[in-house]
C-alpha atoms as a PDB file:
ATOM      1  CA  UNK A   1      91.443 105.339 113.706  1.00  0.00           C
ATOM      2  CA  UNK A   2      90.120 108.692 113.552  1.00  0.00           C
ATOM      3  CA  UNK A   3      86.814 110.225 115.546  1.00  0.00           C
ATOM      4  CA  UNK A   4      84.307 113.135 114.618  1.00  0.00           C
ATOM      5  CA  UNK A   5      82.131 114.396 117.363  1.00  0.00           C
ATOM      6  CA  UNK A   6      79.451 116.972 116.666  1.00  0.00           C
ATOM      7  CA  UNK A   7      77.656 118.535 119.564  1.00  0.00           C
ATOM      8  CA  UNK A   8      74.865 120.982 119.197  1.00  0.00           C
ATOM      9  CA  UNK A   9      73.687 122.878 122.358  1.00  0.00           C
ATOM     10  CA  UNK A  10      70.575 124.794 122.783  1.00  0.00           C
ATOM     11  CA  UNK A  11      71.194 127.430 125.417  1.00  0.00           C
ATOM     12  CA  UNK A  12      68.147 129.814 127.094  1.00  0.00           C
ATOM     13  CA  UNK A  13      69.052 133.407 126.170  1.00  0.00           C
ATOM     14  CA  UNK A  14      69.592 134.143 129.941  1.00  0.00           C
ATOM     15  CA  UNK A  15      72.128 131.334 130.251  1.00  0.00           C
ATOM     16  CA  UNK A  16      74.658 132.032 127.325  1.00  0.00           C
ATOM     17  CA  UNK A  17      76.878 134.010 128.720  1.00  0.00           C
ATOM     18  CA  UNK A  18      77.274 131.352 132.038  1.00  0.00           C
ATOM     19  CA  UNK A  19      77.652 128.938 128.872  1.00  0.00           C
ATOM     20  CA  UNK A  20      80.069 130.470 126.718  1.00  0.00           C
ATOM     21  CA  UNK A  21      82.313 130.309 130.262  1.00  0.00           C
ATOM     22  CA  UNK A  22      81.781 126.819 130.789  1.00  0.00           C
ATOM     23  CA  UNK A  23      82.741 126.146 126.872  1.00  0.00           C
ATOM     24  CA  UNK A  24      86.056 127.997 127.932  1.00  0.00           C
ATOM     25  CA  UNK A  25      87.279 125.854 130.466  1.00  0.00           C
ATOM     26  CA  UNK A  26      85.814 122.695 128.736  1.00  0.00           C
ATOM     27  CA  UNK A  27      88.082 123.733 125.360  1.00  0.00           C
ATOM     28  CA  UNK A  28      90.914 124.824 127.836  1.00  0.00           C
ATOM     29  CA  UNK A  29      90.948 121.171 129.187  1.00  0.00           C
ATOM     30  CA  UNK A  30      90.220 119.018 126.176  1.00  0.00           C
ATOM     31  CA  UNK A  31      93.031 120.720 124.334  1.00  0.00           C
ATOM     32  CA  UNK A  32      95.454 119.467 127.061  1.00  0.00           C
ATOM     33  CA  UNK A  33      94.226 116.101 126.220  1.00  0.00           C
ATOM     34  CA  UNK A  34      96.739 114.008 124.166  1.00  0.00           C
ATOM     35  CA  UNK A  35      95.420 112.680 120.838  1.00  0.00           C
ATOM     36  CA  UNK A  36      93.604 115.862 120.136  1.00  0.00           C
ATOM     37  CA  UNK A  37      93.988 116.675 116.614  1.00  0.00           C
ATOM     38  CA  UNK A  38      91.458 119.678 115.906  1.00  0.00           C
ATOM     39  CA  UNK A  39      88.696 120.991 118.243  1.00  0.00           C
ATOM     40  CA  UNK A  40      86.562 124.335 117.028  1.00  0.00           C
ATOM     41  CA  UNK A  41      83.756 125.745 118.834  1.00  0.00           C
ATOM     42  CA  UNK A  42      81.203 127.465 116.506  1.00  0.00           C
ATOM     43  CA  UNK A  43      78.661 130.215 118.015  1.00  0.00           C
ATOM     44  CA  UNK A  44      75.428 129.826 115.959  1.00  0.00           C
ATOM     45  CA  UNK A  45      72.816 132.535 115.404  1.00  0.00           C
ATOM     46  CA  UNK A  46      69.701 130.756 114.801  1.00  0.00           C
ATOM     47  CA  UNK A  47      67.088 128.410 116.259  1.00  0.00           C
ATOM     48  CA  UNK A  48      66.907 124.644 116.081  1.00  0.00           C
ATOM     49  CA  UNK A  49      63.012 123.517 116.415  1.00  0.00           C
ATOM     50  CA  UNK A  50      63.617 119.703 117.757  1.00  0.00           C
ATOM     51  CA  UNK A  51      60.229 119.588 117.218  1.00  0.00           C
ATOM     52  CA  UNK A  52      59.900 120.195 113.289  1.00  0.00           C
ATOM     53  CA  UNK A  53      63.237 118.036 113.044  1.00  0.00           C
ATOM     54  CA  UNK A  54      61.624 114.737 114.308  1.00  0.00           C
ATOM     55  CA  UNK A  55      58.813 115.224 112.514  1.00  0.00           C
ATOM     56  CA  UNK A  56      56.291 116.264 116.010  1.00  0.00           C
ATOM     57  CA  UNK A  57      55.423 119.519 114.264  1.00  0.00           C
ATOM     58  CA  UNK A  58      52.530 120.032 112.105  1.00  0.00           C
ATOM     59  CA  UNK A  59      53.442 121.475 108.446  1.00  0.00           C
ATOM     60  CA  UNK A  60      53.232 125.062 108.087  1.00  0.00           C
END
């Protein structure tokens, strides 16, 4: 039985770099753990708005 977990993380500007550190050691230990087929960590660009995504936020 396979597994697929997506995580999205919303960091403050003035906490990435502390975050990016943490993601580090979290990837160093979850690759030592045994079962793990593929883990990737993807550093995205752009925004979320929770808001607009459950439908809180008025249309533009």
């Amino acid at each position: 039985m396979s597994f697929t977990e997506i995580c999205i993380y919303q960091v403050k500007p003035q906490k990435v770099k502390e975050f990016e550190a943490l993601m580090l050691e979290a990837k160093s230990f979850l690759e030592k753990q045994e079962g793990l087929l593929l883990l990737r960590l993807i550093k995205r660009g752009y925004h979320i708005d929770m808001e607009q995504i459950r439908g809180r936020a008025s249309p533009a």
